[in-house]
N, C-alpha and C. Protein backbone atom coordinates (compact mmCIF):
# COMPACT_ATOMS: atom_id res chain seq x y z
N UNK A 1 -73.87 -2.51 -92.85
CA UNK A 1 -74.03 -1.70 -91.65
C UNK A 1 -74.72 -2.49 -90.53
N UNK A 2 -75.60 -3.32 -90.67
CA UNK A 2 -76.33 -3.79 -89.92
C UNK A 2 -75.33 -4.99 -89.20
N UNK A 3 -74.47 -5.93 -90.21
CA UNK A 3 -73.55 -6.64 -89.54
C UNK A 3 -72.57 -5.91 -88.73
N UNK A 4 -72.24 -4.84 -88.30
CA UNK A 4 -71.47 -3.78 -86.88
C UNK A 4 -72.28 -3.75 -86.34
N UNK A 5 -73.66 -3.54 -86.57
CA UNK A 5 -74.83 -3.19 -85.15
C UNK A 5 -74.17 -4.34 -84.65
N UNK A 6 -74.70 -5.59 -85.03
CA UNK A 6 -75.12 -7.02 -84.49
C UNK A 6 -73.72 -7.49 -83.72
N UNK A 7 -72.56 -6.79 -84.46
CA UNK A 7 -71.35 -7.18 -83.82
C UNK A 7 -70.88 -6.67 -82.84
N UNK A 8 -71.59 -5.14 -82.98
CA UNK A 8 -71.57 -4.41 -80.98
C UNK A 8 -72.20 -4.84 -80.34
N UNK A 9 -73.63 -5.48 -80.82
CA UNK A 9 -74.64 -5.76 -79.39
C UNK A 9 -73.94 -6.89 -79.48
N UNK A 10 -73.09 -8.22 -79.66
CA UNK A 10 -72.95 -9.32 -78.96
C UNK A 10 -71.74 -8.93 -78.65
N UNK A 11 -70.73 -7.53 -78.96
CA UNK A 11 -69.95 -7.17 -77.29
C UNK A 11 -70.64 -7.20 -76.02
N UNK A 12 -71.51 -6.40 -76.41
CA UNK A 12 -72.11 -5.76 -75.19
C UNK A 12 -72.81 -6.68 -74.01
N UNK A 13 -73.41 -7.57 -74.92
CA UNK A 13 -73.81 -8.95 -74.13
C UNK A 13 -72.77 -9.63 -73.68
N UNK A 14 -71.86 -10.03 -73.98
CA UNK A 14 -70.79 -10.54 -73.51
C UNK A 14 -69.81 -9.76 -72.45
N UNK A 15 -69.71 -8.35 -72.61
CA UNK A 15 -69.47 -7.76 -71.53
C UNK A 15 -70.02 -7.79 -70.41
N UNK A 16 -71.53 -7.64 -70.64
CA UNK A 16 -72.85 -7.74 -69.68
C UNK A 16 -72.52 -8.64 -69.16
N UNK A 17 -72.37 -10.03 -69.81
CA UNK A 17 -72.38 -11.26 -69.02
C UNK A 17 -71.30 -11.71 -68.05
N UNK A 18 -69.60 -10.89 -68.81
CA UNK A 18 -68.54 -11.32 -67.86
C UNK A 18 -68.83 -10.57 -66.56
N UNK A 19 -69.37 -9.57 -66.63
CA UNK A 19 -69.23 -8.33 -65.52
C UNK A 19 -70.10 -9.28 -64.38
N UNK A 20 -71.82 -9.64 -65.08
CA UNK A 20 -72.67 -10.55 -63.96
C UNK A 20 -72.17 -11.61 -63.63
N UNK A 21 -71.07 -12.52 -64.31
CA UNK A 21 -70.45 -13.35 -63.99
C UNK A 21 -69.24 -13.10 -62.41
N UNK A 22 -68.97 -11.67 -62.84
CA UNK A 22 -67.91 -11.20 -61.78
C UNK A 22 -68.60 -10.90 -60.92
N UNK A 23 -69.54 -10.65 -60.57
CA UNK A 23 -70.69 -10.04 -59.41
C UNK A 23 -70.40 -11.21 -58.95
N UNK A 24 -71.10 -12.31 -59.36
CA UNK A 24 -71.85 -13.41 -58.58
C UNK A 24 -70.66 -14.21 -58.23
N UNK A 25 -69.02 -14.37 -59.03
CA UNK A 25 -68.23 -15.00 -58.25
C UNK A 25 -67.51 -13.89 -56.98
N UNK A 26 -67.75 -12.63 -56.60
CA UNK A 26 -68.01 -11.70 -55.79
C UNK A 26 -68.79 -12.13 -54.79
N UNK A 27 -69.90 -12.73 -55.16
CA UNK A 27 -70.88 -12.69 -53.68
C UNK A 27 -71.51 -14.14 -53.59
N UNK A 28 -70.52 -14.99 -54.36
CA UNK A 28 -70.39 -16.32 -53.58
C UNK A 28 -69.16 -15.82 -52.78
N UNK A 29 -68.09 -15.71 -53.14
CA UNK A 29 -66.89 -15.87 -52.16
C UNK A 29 -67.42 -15.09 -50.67
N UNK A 30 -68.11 -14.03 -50.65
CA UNK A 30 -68.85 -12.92 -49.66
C UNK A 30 -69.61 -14.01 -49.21
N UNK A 31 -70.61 -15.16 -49.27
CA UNK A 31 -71.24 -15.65 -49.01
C UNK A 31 -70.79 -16.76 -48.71
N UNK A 32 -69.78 -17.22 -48.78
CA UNK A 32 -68.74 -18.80 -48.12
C UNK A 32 -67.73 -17.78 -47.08
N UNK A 33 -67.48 -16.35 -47.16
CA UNK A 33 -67.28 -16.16 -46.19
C UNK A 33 -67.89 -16.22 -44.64
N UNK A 34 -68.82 -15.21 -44.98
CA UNK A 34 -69.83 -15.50 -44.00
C UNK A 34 -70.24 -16.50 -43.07
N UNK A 35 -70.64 -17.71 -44.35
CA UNK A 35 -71.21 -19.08 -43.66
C UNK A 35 -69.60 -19.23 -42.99
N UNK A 36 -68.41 -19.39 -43.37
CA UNK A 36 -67.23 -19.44 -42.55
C UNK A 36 -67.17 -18.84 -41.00
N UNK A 37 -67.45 -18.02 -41.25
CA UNK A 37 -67.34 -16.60 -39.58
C UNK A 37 -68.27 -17.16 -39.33
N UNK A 38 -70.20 -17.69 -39.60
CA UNK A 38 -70.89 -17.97 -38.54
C UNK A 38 -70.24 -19.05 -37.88
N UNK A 39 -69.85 -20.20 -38.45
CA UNK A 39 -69.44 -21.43 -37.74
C UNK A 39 -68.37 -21.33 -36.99
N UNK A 40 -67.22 -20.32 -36.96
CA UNK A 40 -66.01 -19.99 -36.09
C UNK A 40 -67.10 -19.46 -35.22
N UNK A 41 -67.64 -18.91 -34.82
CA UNK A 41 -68.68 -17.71 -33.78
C UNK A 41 -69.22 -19.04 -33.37
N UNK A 42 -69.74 -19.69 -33.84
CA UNK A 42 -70.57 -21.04 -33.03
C UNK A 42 -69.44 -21.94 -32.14
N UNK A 43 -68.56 -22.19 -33.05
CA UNK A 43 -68.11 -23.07 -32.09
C UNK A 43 -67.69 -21.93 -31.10
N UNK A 44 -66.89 -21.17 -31.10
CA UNK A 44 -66.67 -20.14 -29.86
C UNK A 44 -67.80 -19.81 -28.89
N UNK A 45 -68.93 -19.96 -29.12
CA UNK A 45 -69.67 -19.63 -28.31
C UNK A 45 -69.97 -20.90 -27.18
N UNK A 46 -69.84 -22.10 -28.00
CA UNK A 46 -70.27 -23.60 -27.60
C UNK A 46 -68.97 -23.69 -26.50
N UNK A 47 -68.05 -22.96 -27.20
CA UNK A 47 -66.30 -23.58 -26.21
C UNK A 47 -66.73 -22.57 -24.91
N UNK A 48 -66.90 -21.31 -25.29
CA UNK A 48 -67.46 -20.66 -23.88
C UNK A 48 -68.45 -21.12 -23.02
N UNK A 49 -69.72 -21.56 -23.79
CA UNK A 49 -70.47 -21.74 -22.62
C UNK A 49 -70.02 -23.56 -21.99
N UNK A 50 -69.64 -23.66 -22.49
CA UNK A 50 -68.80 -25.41 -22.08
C UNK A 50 -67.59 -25.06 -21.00
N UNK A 51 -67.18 -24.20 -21.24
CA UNK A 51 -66.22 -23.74 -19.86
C UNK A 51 -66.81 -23.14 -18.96
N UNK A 52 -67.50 -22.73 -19.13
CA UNK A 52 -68.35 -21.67 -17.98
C UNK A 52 -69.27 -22.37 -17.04
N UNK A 53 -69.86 -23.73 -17.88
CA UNK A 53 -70.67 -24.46 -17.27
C UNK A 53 -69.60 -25.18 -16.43
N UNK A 54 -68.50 -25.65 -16.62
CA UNK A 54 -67.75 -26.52 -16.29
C UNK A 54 -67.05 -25.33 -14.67
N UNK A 55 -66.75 -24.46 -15.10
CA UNK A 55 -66.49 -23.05 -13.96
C UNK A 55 -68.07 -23.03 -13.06
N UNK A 56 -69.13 -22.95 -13.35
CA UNK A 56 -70.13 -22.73 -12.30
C UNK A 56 -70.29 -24.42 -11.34
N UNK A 57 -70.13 -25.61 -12.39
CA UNK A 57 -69.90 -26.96 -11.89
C UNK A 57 -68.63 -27.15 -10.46
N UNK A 58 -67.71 -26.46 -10.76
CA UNK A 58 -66.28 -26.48 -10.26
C UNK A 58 -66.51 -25.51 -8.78
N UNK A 59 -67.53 -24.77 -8.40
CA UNK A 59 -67.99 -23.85 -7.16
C UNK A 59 -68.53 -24.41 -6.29
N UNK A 60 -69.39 -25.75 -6.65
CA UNK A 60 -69.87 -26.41 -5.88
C UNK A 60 -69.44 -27.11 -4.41
């Protein structure tokens, strides 16, 4: 009897573990997204204010 305990709890751990395994490849990909979108937003911001400077330059 005791060898079924021992053989459910190392399901259960192993379930435990694929599931935290699935989290965390979850919120890396969430988290290389992110860092992705900040750096598109940067350079967009750099390309705007680089034209704009170049537009207030161009009034002179």
């Amino acid at each position: 009897m005791a060898h079924a305990y021992s053989s459910s709890t190392q399901e259960l751990a192993y379930v435990s573990h694929s599931k935290s395994r699935r989290t965390n490849g979850f919120t890396r990909r969430c988290a290389r997204l992110a860092k992705e979108q900040r750096a598109r937003l940067y350079i967009l911001r750099r390309c705007a204010t680089m034209l704009l400077c170049w537009y207030i330059q161009g009034d002179d």
